[in-house]
Protein backbone atom coordinates (compact mmCIF):
# COMPACT_ATOMS: atom_id res chain seq x y z
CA UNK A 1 0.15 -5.35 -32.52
CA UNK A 2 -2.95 -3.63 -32.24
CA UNK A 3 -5.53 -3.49 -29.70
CA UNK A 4 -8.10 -5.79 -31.24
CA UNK A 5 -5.21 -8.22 -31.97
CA UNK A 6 -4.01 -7.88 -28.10
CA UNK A 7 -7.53 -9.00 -27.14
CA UNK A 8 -7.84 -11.97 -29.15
CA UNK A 9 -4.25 -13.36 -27.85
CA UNK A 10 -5.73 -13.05 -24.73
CA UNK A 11 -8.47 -14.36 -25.25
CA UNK A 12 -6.65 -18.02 -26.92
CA UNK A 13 -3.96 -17.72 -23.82
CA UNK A 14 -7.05 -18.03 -21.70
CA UNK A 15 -8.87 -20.69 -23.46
CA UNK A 16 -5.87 -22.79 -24.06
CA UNK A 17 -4.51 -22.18 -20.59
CA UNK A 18 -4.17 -25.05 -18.41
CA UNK A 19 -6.37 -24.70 -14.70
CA UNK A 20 -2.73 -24.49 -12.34
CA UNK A 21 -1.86 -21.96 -15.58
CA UNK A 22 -4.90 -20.05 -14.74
CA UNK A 23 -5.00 -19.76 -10.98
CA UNK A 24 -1.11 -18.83 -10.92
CA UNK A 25 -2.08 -15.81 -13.61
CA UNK A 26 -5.46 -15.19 -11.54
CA UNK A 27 -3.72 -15.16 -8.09
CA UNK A 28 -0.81 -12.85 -9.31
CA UNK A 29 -2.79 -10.47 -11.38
CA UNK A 30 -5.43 -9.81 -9.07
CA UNK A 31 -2.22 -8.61 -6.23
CA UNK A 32 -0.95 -6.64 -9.40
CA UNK A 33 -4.09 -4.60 -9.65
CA UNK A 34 -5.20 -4.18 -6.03
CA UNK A 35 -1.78 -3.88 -4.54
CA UNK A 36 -1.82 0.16 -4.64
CA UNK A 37 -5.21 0.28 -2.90
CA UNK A 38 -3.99 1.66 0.13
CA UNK A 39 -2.06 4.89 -1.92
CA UNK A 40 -5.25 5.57 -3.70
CA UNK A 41 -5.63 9.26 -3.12
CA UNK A 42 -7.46 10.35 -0.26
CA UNK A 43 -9.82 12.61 -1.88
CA UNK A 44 -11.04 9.18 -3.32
CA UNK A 45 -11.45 7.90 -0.12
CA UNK A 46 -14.40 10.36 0.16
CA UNK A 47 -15.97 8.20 -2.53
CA UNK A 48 -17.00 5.52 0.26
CA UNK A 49 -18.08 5.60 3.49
CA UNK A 50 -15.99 3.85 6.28
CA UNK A 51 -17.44 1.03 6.26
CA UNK A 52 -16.79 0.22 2.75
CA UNK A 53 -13.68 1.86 3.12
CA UNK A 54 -12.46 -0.68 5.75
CA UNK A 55 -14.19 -3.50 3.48
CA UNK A 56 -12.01 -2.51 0.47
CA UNK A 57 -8.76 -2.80 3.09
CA UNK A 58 -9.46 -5.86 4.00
CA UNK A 59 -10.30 -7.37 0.47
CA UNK A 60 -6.98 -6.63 -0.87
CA UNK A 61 -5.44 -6.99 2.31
CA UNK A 62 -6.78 -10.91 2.49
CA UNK A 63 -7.23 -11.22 -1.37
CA UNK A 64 -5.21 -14.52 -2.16
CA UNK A 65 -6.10 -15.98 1.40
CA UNK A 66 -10.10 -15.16 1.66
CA UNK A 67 -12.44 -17.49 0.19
CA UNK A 68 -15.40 -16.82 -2.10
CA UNK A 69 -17.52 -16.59 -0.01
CA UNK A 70 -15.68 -13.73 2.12
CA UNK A 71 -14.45 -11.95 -0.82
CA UNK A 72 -18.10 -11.44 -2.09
CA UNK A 73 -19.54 -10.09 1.23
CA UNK A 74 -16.57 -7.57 1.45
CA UNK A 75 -17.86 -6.27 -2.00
CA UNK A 76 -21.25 -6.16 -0.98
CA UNK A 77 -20.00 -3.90 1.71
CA UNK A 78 -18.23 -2.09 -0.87
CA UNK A 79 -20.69 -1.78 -3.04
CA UNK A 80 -23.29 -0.50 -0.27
CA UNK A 81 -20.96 2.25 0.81
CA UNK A 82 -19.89 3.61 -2.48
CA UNK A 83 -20.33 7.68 -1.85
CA UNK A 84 -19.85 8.42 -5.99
CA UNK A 85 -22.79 9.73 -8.24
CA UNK A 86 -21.59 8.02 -11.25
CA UNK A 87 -18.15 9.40 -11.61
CA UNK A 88 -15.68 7.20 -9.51
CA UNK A 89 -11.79 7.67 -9.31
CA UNK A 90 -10.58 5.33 -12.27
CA UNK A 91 -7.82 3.90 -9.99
CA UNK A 92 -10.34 3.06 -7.40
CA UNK A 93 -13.21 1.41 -9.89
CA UNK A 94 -9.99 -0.45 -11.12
CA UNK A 95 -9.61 -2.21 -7.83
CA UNK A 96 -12.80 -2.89 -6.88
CA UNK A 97 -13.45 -4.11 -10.89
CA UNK A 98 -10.69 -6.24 -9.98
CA UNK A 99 -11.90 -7.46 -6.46
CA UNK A 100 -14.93 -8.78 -8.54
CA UNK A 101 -13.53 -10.26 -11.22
CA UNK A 102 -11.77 -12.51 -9.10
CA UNK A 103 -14.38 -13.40 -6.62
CA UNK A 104 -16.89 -14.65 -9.29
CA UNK A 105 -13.64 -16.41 -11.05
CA UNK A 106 -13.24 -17.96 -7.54
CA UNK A 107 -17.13 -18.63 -7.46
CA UNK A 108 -17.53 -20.01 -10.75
CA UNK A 109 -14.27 -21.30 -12.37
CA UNK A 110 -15.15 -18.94 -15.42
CA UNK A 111 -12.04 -18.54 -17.59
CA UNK A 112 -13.87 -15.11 -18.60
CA UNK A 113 -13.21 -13.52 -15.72
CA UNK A 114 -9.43 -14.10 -15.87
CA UNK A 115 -9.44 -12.58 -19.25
CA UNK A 116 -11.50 -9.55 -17.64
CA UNK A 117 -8.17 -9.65 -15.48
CA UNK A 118 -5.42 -9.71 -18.02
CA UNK A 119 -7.81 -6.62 -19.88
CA UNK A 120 -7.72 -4.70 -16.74
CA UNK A 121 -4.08 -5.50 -15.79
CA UNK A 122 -3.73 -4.21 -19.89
CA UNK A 123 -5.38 -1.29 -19.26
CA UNK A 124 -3.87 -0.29 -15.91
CA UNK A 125 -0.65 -0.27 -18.14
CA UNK A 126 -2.04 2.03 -20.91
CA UNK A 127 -3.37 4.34 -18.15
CA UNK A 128 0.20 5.19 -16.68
CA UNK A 129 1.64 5.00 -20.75
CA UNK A 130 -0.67 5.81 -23.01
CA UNK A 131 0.09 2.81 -25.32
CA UNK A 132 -0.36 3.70 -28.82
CA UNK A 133 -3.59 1.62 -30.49
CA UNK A 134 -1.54 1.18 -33.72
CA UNK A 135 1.14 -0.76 -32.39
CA UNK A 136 0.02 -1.57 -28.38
CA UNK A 137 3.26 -3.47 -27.77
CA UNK A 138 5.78 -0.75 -28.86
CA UNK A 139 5.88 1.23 -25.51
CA UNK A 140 8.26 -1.16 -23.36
CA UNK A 141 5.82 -1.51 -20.12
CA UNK A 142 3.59 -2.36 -22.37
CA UNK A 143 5.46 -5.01 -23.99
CA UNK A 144 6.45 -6.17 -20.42
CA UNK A 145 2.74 -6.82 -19.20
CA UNK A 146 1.46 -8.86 -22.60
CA UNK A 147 5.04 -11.16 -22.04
CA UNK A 148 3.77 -11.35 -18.30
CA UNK A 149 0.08 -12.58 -19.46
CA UNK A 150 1.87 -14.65 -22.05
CA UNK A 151 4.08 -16.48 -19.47
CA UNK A 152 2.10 -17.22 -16.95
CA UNK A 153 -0.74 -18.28 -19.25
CA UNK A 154 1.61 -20.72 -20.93
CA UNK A 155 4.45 -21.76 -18.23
């Protein structure tokens, strides 16, 4: 399958998900991506001041229990104590790209945001296998994650 094809299954699994289909694939995608945040390397802790720093903890520490509302002011921390010039640690822009993703999905009900999600969770993949764009389901972890997207979009 290539890429382009990838992103257009994703995008129908979304659409034709059902809403408990949705939050299920939200809730467990969202722990997928930010669940490394406290290994992140500590030279890319430099990248935010402590404040932000102790906001981004607490996001993914709280991220299936915190509401909207709580979720969005710990980014707005974040986001006010980011250090970078431009050039942020991918692994870290992952987390906090996935940190907002699911905030505004809890804030809006956007089905969007959930494929931003699956694209991400994709893409975190590729980064660790370097998935070939010719055939993006041929490495085995990459396989793995599109049958993951697939069941828990469909269950």
């Amino acid at each position: 399958m290539r890429y382009d094809e990838l992103e257009a299954s994703v995008v129908r699994l979304v659409r034709d998900a059902g809403e408990d289909n949705l939050r299920t694939f939200g809730a467990e995608t969202v722990v997928r991506l930010v669940r490394d945040a406290a290994a992140l390397d500590p030279a890319d802790q430099d990248q935010l001041d402590p404040d932000a720093a102790a906001a981004l903890g607490a996001a993914c520490a709280n991220v299936l229990t915190a509401g909207p509302a709580e979720l969005r002011a710990q980014l707005t921390r974040i986001d006010d104590g980011i250090l970078a010039d431009g050039d942020m640690d991918p692994e870290l822009l992952s987390v906090i790209t996935a940190l907002e993703h699911w905030t505004t999905y809890l804030e809006t009900g956007l089905r969007g945001e959930l494929y931003e999600l699956a694209i991400r969770s994709i893409e975190q993949v590729d980064f660790q296998v370097s998935a070939d764009l010719g055939d993006f389901l041929a490495d085995p972890e990459m396989a793995a994650e599109y049958a993951r997207i697939t069941r828990l979009l469909t269950a």
